[in-house]
N, C-alpha and C. Protein backbone atom coordinates (compact mmCIF):
# COMPACT_ATOMS: atom_id res chain seq x y z
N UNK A 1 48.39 95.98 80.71
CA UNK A 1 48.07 96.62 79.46
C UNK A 1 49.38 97.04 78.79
N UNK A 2 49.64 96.72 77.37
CA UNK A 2 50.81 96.63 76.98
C UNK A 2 50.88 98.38 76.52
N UNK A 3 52.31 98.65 76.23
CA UNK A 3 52.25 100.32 75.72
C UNK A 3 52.60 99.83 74.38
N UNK A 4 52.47 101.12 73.84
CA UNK A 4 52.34 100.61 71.83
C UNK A 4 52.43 102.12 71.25
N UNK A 5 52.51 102.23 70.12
CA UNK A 5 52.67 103.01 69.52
C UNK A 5 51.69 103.89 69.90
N UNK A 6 51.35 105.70 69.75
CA UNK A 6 50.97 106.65 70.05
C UNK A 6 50.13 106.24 71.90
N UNK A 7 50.89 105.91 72.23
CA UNK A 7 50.46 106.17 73.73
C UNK A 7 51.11 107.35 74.36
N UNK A 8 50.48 107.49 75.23
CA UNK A 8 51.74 108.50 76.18
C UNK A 8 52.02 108.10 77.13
N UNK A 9 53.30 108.03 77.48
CA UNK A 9 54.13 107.70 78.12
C UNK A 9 55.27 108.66 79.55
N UNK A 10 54.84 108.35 80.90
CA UNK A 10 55.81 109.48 81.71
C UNK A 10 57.13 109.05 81.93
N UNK A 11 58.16 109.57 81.80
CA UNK A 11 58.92 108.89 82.02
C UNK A 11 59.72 109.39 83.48
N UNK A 12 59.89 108.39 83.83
CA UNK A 12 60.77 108.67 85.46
C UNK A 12 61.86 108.43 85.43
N UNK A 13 62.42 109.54 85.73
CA UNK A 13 64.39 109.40 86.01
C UNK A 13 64.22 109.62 87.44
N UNK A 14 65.08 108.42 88.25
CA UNK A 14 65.54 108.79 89.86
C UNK A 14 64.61 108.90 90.02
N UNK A 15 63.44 107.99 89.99
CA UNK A 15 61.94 107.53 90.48
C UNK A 15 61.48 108.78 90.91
N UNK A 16 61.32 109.96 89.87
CA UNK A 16 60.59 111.14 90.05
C UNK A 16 59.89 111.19 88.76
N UNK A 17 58.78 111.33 88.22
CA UNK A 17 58.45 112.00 86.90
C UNK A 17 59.30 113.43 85.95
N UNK A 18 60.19 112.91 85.52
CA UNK A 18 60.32 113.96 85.00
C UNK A 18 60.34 114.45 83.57
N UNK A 19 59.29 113.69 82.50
CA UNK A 19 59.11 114.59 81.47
C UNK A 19 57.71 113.19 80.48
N UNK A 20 56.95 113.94 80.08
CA UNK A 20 55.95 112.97 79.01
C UNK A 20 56.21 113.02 77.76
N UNK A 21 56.27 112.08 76.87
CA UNK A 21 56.31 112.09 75.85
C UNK A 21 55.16 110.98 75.42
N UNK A 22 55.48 111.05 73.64
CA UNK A 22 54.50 109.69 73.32
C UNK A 22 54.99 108.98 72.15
N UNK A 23 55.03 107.94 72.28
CA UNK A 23 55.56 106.86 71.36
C UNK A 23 55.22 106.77 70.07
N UNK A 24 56.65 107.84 69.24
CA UNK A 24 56.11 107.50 67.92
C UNK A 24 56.09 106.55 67.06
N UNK A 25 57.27 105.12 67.26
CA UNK A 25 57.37 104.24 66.27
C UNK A 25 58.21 103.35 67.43
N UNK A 26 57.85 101.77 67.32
CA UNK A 26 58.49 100.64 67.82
C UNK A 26 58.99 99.88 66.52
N UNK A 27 60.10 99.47 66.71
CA UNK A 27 60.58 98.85 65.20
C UNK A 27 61.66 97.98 65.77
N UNK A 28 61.86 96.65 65.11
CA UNK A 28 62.31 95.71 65.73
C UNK A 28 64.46 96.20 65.54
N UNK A 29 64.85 95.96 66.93
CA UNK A 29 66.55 96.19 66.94
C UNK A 29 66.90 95.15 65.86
N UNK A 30 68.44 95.27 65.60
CA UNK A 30 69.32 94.06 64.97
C UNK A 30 69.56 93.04 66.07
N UNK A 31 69.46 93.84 67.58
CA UNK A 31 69.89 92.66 68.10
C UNK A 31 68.45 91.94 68.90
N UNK A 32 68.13 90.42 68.73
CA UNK A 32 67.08 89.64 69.25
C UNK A 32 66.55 90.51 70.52
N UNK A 33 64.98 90.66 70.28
CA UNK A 33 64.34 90.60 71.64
C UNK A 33 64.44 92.27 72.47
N UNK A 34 65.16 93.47 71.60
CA UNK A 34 65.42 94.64 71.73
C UNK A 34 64.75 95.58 70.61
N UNK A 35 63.80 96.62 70.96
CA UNK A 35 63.38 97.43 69.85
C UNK A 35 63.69 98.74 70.14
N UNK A 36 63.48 99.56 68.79
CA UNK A 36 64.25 100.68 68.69
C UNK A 36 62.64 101.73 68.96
N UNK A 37 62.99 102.53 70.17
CA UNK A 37 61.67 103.14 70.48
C UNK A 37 61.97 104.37 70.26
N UNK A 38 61.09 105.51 69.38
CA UNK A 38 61.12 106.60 68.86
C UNK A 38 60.01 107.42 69.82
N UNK A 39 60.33 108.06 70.60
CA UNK A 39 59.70 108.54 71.74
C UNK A 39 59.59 110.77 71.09
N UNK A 40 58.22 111.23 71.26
CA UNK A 40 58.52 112.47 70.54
C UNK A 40 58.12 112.65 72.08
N UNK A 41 59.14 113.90 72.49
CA UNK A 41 59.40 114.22 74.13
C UNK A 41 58.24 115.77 73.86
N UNK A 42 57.51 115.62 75.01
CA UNK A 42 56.35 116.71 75.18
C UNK A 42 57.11 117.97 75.64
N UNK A 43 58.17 118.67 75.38
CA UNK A 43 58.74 119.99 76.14
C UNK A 43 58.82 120.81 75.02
N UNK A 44 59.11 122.09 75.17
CA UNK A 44 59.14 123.55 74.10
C UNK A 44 60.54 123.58 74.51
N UNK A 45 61.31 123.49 73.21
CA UNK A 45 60.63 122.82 71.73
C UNK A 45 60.85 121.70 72.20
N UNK A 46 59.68 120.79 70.88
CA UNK A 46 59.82 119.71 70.95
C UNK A 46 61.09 118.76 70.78
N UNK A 47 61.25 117.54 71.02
CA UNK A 47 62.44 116.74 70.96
C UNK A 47 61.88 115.43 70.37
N UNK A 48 62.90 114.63 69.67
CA UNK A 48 62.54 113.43 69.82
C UNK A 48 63.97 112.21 70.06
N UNK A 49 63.94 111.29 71.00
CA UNK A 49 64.66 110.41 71.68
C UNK A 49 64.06 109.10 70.98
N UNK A 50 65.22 108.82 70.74
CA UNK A 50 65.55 107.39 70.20
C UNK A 50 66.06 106.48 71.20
N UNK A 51 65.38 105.45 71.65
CA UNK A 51 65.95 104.37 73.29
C UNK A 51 65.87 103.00 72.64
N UNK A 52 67.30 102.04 72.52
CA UNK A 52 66.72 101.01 72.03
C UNK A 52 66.63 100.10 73.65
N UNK A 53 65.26 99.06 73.85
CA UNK A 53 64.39 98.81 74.93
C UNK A 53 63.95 97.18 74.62
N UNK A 54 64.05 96.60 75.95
CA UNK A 54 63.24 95.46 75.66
C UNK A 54 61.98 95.55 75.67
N UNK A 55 61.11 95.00 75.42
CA UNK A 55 60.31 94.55 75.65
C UNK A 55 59.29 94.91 77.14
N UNK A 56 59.50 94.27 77.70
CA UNK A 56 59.22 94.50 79.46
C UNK A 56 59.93 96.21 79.99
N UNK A 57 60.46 96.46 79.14
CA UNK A 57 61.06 97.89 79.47
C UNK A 57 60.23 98.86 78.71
N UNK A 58 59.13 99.18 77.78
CA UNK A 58 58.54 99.70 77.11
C UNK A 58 57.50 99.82 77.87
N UNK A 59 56.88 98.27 78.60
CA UNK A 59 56.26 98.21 79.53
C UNK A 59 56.49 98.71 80.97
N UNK A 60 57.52 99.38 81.13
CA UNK A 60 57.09 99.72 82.64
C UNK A 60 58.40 99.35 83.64
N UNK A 61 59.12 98.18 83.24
CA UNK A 61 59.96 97.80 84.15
C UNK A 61 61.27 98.42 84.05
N UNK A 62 61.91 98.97 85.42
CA UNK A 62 62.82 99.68 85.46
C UNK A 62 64.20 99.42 84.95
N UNK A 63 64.86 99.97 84.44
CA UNK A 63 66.17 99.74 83.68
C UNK A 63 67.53 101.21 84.49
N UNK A 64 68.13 100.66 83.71
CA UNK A 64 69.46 102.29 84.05
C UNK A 64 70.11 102.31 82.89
N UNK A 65 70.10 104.01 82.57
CA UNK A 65 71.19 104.63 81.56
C UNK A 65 72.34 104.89 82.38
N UNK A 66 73.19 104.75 82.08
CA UNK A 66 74.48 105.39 82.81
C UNK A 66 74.74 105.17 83.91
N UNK A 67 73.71 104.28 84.34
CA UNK A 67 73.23 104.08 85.89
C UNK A 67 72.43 105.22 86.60
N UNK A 68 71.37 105.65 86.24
CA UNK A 68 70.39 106.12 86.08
C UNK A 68 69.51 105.52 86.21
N UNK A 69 68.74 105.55 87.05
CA UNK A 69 67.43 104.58 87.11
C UNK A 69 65.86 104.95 86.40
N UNK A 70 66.07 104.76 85.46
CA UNK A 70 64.37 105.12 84.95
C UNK A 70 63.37 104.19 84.45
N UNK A 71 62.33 104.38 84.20
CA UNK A 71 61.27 104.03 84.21
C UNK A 71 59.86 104.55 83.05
N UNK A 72 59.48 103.63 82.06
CA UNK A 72 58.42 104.51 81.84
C UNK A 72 56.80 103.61 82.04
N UNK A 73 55.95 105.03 82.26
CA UNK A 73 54.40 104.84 82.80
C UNK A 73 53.47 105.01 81.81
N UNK A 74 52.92 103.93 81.72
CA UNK A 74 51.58 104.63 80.49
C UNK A 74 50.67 105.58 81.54
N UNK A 75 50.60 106.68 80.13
CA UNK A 75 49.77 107.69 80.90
C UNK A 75 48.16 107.18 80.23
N UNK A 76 47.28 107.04 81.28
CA UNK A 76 45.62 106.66 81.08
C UNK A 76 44.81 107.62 80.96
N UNK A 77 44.36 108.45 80.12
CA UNK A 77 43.43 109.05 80.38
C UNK A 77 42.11 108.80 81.30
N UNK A 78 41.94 109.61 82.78
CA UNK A 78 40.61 109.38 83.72
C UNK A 78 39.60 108.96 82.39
N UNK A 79 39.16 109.84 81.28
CA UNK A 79 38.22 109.30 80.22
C UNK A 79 38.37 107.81 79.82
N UNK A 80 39.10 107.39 79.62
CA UNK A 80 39.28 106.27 79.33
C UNK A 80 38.76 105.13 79.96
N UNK A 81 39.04 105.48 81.78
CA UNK A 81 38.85 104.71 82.55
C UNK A 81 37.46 104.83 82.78
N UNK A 82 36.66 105.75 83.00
CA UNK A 82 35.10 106.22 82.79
C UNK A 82 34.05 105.79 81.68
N UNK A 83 34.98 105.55 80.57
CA UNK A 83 35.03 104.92 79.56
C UNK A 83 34.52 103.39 79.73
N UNK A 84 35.94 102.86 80.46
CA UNK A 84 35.69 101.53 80.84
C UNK A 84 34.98 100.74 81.89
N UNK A 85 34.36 101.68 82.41
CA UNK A 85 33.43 101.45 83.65
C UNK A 85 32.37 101.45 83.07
N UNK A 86 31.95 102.46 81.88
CA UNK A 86 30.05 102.56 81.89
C UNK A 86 30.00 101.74 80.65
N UNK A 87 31.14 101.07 80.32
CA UNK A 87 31.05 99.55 79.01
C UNK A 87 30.96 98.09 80.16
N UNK A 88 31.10 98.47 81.12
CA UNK A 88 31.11 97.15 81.93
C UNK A 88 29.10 96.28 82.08
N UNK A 89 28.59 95.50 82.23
CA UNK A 89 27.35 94.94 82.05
C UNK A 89 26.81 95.63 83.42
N UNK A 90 25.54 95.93 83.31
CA UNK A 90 24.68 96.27 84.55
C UNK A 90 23.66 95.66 84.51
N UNK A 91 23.55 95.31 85.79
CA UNK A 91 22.27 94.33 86.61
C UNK A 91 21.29 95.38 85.94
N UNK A 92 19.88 95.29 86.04
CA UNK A 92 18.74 95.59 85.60
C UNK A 92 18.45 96.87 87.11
N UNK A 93 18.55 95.76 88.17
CA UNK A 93 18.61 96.30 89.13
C UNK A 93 19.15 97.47 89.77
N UNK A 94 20.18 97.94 89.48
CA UNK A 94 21.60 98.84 89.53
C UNK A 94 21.58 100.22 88.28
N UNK A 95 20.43 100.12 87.50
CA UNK A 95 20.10 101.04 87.19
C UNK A 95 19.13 102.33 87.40
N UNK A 96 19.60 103.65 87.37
CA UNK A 96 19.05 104.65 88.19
C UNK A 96 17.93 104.72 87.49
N UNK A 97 17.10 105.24 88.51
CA UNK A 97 15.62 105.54 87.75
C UNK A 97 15.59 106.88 87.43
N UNK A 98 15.36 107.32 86.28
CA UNK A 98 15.47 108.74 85.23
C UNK A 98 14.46 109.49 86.25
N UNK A 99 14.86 110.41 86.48
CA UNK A 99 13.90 111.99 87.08
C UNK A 99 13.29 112.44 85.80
N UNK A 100 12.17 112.97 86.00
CA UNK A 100 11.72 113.86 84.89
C UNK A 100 12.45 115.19 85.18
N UNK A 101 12.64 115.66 84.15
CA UNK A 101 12.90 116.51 84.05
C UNK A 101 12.48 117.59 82.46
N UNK A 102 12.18 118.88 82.90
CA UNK A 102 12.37 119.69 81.68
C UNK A 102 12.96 119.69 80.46
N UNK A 103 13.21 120.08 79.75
CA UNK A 103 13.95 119.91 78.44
C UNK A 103 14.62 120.90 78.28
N UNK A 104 15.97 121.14 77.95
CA UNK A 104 16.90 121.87 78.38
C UNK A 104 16.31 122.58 76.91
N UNK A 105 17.04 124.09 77.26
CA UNK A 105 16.56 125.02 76.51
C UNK A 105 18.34 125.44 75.73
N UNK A 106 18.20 125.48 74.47
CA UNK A 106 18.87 125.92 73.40
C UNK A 106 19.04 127.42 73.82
N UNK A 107 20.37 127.85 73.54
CA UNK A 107 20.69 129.71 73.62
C UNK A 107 21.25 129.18 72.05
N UNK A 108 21.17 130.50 71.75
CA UNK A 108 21.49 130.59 70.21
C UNK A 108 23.33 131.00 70.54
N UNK A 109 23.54 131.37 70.24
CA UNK A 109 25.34 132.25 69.93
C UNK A 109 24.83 133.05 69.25
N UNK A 110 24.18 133.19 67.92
CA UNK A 110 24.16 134.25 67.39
C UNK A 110 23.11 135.20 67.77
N UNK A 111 22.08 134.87 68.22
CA UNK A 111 21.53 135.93 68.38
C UNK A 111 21.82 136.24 70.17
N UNK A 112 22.40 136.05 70.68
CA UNK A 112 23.29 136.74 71.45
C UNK A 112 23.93 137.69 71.55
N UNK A 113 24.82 137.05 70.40
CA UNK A 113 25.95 138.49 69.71
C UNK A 113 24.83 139.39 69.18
N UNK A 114 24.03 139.44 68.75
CA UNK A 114 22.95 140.48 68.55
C UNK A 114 22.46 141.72 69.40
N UNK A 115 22.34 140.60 70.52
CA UNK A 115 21.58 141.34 71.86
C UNK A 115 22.75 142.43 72.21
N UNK A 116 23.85 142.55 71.89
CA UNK A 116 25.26 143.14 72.40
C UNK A 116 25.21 144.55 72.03
């Protein structure tokens, strides 16, 4: 799964996690086959880092600053993936059979704050 603009992204220095951000803008380098990645860094206060990156390096594969070894991870939201499980096709079979049940009962909020 490719990373792209507003994803979030962890990034690993010295194959530890150490900070998330999320990708504000990919825009093509001057030089072939290198883009200029605008990364807004998740810490107080905020930051934003400019990395120019190949390709396969946006994606995931490890590179070095300074000789520095880092790395960045798309971050997945569990929703997402829960997401992509109950869009997958189900047998007829493999579906649960509904319990009866009651009908859930409404509380107001306001007349709550009433009861107070």
């Amino acid at each position: 799964m490719a990373t792209t603009i507003h994803d979030l992204v962890c990034i690993h220095i010295e194959n530890k996690p150490a900070f998330f951000a999320r990708i504000e803008e990919i825009v093509p380098d001057v030089k072939l086959g290198w883009w200029k990645v605008s990364l807004l860094v998740l810490t107080s206060p905020l930051q934003v880092f400019s990395w120019i990156l190949e390709e396969n390096q946006i994606n995931g594969t490890p590179f070095t600053m300074g000789g520095t070894p880092i790395f960045l991870e798309k971050v997945v939201s569990p929703l997402e993936t829960t997401d992509l499980e109950s869009s997958l096709p189900v047998e007829e079979d493999d579906l649960p059979v509904p319990e009866k049940k009651e009908p859930a009962k409404v509380v107001s909020l306001v007349d709550r704050k009433k009861e107070k």
